[in-house]
C-alpha atoms as a PDB file:
ATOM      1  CA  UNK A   1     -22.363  35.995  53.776  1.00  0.00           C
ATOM      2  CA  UNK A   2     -21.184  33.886  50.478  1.00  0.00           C
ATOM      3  CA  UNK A   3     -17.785  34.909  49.083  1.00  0.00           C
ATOM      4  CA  UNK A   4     -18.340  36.888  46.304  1.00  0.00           C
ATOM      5  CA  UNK A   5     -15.682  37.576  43.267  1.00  0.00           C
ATOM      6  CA  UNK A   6     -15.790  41.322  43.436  1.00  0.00           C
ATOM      7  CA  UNK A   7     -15.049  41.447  47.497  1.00  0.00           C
ATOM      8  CA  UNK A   8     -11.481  41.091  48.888  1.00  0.00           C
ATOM      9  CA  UNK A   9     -10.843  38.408  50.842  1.00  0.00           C
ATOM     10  CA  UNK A  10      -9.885  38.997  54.960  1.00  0.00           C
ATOM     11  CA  UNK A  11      -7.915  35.889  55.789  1.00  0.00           C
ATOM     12  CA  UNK A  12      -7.815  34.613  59.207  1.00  0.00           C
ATOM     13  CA  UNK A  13      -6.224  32.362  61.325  1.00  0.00           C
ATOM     14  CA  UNK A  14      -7.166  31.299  64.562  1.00  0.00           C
ATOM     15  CA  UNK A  15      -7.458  28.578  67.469  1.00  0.00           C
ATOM     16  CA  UNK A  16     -10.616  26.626  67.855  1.00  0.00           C
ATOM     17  CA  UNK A  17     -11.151  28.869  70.868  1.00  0.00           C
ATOM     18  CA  UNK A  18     -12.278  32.031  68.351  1.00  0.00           C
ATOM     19  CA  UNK A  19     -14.631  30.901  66.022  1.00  0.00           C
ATOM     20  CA  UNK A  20     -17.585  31.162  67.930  1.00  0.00           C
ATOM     21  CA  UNK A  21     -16.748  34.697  68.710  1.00  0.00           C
ATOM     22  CA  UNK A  22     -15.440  35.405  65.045  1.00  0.00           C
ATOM     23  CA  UNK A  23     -18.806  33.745  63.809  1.00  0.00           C
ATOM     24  CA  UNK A  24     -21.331  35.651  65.772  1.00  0.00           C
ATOM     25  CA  UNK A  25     -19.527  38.605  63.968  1.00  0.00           C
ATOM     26  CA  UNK A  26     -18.593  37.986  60.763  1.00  0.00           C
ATOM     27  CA  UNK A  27     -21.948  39.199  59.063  1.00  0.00           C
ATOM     28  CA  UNK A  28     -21.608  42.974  60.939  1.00  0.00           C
ATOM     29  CA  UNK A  29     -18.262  43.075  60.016  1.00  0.00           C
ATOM     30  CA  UNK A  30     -18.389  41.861  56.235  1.00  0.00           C
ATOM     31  CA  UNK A  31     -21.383  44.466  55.722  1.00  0.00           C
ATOM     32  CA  UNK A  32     -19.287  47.304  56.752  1.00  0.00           C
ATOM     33  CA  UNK A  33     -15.487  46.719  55.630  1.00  0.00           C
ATOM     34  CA  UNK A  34     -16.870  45.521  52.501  1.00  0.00           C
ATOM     35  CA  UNK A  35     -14.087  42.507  53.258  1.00  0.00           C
ATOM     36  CA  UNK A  36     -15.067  38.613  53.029  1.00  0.00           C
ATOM     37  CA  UNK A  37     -13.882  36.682  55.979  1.00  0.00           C
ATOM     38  CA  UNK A  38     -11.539  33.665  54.778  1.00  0.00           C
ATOM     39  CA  UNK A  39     -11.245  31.934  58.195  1.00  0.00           C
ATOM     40  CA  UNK A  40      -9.416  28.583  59.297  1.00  0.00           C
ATOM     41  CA  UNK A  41      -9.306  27.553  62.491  1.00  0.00           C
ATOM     42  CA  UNK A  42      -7.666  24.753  64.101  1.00  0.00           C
ATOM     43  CA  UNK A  43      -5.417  23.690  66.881  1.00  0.00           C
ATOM     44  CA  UNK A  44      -2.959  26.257  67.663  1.00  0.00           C
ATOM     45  CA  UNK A  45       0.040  24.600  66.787  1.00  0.00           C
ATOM     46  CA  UNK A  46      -1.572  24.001  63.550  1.00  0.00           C
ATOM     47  CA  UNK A  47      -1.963  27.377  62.804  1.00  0.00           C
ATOM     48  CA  UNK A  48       1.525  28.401  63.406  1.00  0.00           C
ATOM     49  CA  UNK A  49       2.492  25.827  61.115  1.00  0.00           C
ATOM     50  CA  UNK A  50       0.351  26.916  58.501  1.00  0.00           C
ATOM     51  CA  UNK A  51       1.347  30.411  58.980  1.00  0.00           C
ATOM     52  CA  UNK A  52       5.363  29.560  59.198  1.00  0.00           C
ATOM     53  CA  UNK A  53       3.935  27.401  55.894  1.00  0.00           C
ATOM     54  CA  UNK A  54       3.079  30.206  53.645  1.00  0.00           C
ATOM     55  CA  UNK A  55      -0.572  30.010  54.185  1.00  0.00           C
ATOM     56  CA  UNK A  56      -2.173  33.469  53.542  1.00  0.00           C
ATOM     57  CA  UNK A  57      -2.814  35.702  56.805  1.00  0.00           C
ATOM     58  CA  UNK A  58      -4.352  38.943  57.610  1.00  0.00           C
ATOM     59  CA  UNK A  59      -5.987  38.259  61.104  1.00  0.00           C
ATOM     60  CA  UNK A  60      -4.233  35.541  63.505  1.00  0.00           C
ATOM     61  CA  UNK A  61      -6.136  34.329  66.844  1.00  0.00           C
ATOM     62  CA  UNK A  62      -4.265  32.501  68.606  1.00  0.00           C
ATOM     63  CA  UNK A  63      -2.620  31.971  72.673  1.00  0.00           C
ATOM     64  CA  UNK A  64      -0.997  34.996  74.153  1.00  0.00           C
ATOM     65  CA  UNK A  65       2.314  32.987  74.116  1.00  0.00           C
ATOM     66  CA  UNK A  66       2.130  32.102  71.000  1.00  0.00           C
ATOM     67  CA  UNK A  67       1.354  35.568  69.924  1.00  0.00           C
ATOM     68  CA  UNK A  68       4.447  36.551  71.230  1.00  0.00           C
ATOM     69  CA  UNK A  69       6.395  34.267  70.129  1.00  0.00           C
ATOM     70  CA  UNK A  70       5.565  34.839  66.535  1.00  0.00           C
ATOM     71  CA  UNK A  71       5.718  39.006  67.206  1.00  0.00           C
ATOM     72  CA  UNK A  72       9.673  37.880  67.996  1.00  0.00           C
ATOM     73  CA  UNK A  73       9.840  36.030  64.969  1.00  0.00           C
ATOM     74  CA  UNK A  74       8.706  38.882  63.083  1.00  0.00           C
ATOM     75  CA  UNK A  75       5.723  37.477  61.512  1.00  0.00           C
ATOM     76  CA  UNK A  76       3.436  39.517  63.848  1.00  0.00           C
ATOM     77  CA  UNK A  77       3.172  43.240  63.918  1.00  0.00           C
ATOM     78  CA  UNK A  78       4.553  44.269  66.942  1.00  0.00           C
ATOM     79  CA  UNK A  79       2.201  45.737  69.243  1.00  0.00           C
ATOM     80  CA  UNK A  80      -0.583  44.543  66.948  1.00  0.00           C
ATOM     81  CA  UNK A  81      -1.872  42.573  69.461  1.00  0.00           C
ATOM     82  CA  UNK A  82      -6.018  42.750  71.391  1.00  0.00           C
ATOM     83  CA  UNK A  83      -6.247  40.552  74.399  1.00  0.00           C
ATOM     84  CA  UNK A  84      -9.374  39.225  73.948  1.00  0.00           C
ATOM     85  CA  UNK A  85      -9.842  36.948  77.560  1.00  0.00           C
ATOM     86  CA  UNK A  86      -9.447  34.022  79.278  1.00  0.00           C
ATOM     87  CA  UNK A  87     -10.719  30.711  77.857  1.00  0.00           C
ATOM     88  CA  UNK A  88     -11.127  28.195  80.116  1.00  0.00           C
ATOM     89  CA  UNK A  89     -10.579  23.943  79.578  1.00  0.00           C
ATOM     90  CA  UNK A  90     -13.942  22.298  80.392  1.00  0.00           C
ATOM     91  CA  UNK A  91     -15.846  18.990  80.371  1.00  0.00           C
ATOM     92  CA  UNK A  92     -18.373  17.954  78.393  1.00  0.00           C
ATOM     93  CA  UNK A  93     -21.383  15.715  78.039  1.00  0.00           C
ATOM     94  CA  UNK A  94     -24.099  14.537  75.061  1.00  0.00           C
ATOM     95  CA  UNK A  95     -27.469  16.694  74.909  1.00  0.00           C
ATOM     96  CA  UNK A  96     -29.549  14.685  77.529  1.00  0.00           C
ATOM     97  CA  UNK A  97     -26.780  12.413  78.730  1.00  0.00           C
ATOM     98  CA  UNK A  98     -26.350  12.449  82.854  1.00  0.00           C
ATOM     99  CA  UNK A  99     -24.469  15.178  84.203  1.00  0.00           C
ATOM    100  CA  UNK A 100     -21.156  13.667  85.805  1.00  0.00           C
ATOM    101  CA  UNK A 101     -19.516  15.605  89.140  1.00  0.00           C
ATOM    102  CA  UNK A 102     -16.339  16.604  88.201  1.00  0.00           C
ATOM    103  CA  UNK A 103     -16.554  19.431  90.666  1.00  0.00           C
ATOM    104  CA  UNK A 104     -13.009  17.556  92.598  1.00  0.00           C
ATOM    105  CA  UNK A 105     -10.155  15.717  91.345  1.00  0.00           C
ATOM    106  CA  UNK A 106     -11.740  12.707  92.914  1.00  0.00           C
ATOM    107  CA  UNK A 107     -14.900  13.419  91.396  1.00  0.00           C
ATOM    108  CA  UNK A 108     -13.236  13.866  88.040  1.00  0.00           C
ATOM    109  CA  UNK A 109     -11.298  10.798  87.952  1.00  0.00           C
ATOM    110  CA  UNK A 110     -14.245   8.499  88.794  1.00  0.00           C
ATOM    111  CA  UNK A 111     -16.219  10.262  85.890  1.00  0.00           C
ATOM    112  CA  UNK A 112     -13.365   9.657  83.987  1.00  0.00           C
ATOM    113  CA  UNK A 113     -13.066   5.853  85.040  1.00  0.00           C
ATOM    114  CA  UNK A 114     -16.703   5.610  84.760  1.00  0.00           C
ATOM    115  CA  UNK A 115     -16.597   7.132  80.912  1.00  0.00           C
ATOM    116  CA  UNK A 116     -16.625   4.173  77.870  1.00  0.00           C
ATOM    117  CA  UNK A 117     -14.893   7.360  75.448  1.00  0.00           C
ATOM    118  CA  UNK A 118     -13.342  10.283  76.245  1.00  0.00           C
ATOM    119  CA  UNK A 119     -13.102  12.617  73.223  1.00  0.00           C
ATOM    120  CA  UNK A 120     -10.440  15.593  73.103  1.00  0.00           C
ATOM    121  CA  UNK A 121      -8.143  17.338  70.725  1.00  0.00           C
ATOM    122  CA  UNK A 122      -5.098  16.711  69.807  1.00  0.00           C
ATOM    123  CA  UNK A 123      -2.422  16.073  72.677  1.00  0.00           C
ATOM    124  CA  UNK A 124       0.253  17.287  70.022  1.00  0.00           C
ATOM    125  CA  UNK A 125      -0.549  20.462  69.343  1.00  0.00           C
ATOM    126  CA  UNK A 126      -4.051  21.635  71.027  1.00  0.00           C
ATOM    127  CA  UNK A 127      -3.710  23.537  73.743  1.00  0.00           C
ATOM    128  CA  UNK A 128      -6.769  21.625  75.618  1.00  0.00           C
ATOM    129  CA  UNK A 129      -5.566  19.092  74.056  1.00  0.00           C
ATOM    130  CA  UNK A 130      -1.955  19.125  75.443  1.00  0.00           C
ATOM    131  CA  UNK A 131      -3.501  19.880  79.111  1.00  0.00           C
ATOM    132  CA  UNK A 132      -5.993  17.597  79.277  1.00  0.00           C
ATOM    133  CA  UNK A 133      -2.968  14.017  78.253  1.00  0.00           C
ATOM    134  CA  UNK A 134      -1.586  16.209  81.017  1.00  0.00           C
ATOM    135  CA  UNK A 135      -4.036  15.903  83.526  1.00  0.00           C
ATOM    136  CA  UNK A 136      -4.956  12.247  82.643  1.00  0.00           C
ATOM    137  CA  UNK A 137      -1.052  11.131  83.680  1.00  0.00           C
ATOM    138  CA  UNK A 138      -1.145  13.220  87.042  1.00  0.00           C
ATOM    139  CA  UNK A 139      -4.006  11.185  87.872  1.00  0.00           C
ATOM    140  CA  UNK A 140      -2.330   8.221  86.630  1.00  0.00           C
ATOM    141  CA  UNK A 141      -5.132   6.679  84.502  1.00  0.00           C
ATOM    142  CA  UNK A 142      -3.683   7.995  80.734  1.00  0.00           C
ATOM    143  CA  UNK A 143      -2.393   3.608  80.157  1.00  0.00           C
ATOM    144  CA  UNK A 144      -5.551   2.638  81.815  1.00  0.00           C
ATOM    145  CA  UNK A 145      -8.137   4.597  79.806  1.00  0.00           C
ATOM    146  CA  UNK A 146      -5.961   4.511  76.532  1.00  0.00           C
ATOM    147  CA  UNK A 147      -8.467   2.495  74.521  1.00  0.00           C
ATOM    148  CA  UNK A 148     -11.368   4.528  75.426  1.00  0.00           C
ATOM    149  CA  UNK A 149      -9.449   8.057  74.520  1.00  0.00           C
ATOM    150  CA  UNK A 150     -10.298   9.291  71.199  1.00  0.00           C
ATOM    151  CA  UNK A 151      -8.208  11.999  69.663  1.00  0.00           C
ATOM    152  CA  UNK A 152      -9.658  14.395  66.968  1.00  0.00           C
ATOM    153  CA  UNK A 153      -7.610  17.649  64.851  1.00  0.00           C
ATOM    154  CA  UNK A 154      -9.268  20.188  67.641  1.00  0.00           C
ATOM    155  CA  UNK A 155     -12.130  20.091  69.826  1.00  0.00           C
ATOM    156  CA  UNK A 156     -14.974  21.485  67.439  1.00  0.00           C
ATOM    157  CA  UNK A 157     -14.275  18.547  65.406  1.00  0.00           C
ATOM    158  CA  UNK A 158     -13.760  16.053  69.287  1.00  0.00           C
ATOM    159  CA  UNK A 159     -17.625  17.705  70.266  1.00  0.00           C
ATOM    160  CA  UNK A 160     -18.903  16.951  66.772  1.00  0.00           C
ATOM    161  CA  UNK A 161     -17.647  13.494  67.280  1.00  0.00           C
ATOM    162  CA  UNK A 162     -18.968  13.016  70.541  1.00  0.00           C
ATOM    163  CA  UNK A 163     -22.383  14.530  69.910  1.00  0.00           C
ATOM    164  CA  UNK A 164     -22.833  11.888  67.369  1.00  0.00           C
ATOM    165  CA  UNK A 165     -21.690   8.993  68.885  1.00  0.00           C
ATOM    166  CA  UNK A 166     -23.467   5.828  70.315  1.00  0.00           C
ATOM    167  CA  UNK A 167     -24.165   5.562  73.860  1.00  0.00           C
ATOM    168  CA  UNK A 168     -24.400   7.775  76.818  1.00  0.00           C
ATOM    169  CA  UNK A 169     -21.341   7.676  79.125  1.00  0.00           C
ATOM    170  CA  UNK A 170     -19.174   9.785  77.226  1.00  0.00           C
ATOM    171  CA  UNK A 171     -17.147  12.725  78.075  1.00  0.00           C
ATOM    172  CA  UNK A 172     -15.359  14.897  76.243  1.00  0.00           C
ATOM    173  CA  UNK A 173     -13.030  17.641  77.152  1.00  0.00           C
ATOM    174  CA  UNK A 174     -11.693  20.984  75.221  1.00  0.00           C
ATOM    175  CA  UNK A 175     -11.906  24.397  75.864  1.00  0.00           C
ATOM    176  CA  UNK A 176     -15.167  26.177  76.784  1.00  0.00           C
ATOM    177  CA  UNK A 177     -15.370  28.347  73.708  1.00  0.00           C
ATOM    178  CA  UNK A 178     -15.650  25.033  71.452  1.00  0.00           C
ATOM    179  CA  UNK A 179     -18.571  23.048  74.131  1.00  0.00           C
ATOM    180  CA  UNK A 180     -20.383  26.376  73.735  1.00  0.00           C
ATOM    181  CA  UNK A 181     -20.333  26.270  69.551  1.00  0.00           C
ATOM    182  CA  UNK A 182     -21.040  22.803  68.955  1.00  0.00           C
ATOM    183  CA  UNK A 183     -24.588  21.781  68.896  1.00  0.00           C
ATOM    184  CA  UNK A 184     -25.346  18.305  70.535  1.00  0.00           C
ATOM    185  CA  UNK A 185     -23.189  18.743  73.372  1.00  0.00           C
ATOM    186  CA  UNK A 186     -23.458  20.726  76.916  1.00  0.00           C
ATOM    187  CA  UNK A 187     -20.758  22.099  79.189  1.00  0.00           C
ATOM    188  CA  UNK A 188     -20.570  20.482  82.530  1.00  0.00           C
ATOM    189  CA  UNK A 189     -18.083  22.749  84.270  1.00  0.00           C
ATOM    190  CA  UNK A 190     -14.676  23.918  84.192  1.00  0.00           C
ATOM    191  CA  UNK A 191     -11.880  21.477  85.354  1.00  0.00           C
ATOM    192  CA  UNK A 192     -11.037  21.721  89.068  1.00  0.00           C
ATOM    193  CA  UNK A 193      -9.113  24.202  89.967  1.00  0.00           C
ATOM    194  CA  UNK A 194      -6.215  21.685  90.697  1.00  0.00           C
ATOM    195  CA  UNK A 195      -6.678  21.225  87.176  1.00  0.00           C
ATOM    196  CA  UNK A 196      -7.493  24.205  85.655  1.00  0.00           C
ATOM    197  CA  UNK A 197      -6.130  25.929  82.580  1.00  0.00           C
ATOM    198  CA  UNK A 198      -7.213  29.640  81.841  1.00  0.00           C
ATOM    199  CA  UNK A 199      -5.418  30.506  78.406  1.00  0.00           C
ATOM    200  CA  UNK A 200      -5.422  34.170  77.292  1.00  0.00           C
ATOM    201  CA  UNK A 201      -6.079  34.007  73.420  1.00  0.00           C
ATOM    202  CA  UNK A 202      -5.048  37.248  71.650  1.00  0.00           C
ATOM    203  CA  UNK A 203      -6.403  38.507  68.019  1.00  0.00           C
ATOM    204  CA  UNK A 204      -3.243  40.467  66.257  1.00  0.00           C
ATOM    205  CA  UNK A 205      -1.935  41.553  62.953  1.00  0.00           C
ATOM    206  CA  UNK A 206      -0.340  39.503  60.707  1.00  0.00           C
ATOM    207  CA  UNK A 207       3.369  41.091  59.377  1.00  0.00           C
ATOM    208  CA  UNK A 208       2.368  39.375  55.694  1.00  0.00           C
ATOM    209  CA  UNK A 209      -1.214  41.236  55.930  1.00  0.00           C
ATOM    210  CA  UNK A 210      -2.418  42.120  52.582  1.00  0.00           C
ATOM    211  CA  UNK A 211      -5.668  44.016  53.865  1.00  0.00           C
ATOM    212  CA  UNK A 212      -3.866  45.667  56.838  1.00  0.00           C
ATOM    213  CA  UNK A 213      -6.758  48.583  57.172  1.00  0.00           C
ATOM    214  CA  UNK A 214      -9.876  46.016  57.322  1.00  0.00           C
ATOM    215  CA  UNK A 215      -7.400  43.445  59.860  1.00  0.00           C
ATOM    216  CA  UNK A 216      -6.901  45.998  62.201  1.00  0.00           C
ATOM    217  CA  UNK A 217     -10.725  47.278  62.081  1.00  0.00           C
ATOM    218  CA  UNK A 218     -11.525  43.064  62.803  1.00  0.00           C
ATOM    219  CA  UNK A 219      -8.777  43.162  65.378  1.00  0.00           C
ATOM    220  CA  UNK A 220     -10.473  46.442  66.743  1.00  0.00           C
ATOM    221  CA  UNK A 221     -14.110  44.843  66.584  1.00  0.00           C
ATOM    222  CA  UNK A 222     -13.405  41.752  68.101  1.00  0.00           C
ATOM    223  CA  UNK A 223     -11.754  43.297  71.287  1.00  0.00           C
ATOM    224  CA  UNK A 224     -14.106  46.384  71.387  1.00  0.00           C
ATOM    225  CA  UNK A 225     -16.468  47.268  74.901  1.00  0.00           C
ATOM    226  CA  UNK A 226     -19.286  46.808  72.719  1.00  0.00           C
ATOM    227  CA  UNK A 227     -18.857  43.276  72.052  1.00  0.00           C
ATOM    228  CA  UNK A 228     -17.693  42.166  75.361  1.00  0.00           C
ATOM    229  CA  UNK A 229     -20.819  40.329  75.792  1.00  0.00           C
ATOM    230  CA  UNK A 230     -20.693  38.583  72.934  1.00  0.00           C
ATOM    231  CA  UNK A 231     -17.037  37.286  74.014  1.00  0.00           C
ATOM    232  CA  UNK A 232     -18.805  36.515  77.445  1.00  0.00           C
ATOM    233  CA  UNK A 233     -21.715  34.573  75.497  1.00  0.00           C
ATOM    234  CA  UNK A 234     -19.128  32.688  73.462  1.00  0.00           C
ATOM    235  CA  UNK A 235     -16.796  31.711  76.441  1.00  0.00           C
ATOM    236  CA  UNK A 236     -14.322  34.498  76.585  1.00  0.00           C
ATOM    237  CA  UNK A 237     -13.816  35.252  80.304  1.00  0.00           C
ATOM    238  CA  UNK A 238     -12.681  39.513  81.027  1.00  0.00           C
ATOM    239  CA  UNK A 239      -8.778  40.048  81.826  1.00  0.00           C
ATOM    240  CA  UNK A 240      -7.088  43.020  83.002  1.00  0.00           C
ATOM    241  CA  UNK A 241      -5.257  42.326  79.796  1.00  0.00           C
ATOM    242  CA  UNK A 242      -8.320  42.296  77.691  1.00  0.00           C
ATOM    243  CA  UNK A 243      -9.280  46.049  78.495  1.00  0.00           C
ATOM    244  CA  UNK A 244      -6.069  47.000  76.092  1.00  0.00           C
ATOM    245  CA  UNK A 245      -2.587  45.574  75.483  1.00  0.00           C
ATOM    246  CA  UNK A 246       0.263  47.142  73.632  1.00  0.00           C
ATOM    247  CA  UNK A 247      -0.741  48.980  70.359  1.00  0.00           C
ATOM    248  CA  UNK A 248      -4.341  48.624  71.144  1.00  0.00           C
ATOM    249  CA  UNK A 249      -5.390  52.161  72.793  1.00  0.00           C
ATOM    250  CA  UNK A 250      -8.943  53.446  73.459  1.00  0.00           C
ATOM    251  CA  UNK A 251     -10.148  50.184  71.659  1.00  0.00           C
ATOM    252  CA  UNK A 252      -8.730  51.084  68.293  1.00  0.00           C
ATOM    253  CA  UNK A 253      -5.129  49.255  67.028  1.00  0.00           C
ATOM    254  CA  UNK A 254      -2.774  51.451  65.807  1.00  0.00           C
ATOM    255  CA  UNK A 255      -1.182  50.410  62.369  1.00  0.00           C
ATOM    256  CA  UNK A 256       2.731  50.671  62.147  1.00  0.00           C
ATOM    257  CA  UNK A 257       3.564  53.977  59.383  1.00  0.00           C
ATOM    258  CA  UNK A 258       3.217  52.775  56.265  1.00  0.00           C
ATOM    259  CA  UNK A 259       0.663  50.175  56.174  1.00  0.00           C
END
């Protein structure tokens, strides 16, 4: 829905990991708060700084952790916060390119080896991003594969690149969420469970809210049973935490007196 003058503007924050969930329900949501969604999303890191920055914030998205680091800090409302699931760090590959086995750590690194560009997020501050430099120096190939790596902002922008580019034995690698939104591109599978990373992304309440009311009704919607398989659809794995965490009872969050 365009922004429109007359409509307050919902601003969000979030991880790459969210905005194929936050996309598929923006529309249902801006039809009944009345609200305009004002969304950014990035690497995670990124959005803290923006946040820590000044940048206006209703609606943050962002890792469990992180979450609760910034509800310490006293820039999230405590027990504000909707687990939303488990996003997984996955590999992917071109529309129509050959499917590599990654299914091992063996089978990784020769796909790896094998690749001429591996495109992922930033090792900085992406959380896939940060994993997957990880994984590259436990295997002890990050020096040899250095000039094939290419490093984008986050991994919408890494799959955008890599659906684009030249040639066919390219891999790229980012969280599941962000293979699933970007067209061109196809999810392979998962990292191996030697390598896997599961990260719990939570939706919560930003302290400097100006539209408290509609944030905690997108909090609400987002981590709602009627959605859950639109979370599944868009990558978001079910966690006992997801089914309600502090402040979030019977699917509703409960706004601190006042607000």
């Amino acid at each position: 829905m365009p922004p429109s003058p007359s409509r307050p503007k919902l601003y969000l924050l979030g991880g790459g990991a969210a905005q194929g969930l936050v996309a598929r329900l923006q529309e249902q949501f801006e039809r009944s708060s009345g609200c305009t969604i004002q969304a950014t999303f990035g690497a995670v890191g990124l959005m803290k700084d923006h946040l820590l920055a000044g940048a206006p914030c209703d609606v943050l998205i962002l890792t469990q952790a992180l979450t609760a680091q910034l509800e310490a800090s006293g820039h999230v409302v405590a027990h504000s916060g909707c687990a939303l699931g488990r996003v997984k760090t996955g590999i992917a590959v071109k529309d129509g390119a050959p499917w590599p086995a990654v299914d091992s750590p063996m089978a990784l690194k020769a796909a790896l080896l094998a690749a001429q560009g591996i495109y992922f997020p930033d090792p900085q501050k992406a959380t896939a991003g940060i994993h997957f430099m990880g994984v590259l120096k436990r295997m002890g190939i990050a020096d040899e594969l250095a000039q094939r790596l290419h490093v984008f902002a986050n991994g919408a922008t890494a799959m955008a690149a890599l659906a684009q580019a030249p040639g066919e034995r390219l891999i790229g690698c980012t969280q599941v969420t962000e293979i699933l939104y970007t067209p061109g591109v196809r999810l392979v599978a998962p990292l191996p469970s030697a390598f896997e990373l599961a990260t719990v992304y939570t939706a919560a309440l930003c302290a400097s809210a100006q539209q408290a009311r509609q944030a905690a009704e997108l909090i609400t919607l987002l981590g709602s049973n009627g959605v859950a398989a639109l979370r599944q659809q868009a990558g978001f794995e079910p966690t006992s935490a997801s089914q309600g965490a502090a402040g979030v009872q019977a699917g509703a969050v409960t706004l601190p007196t006042g607000i």
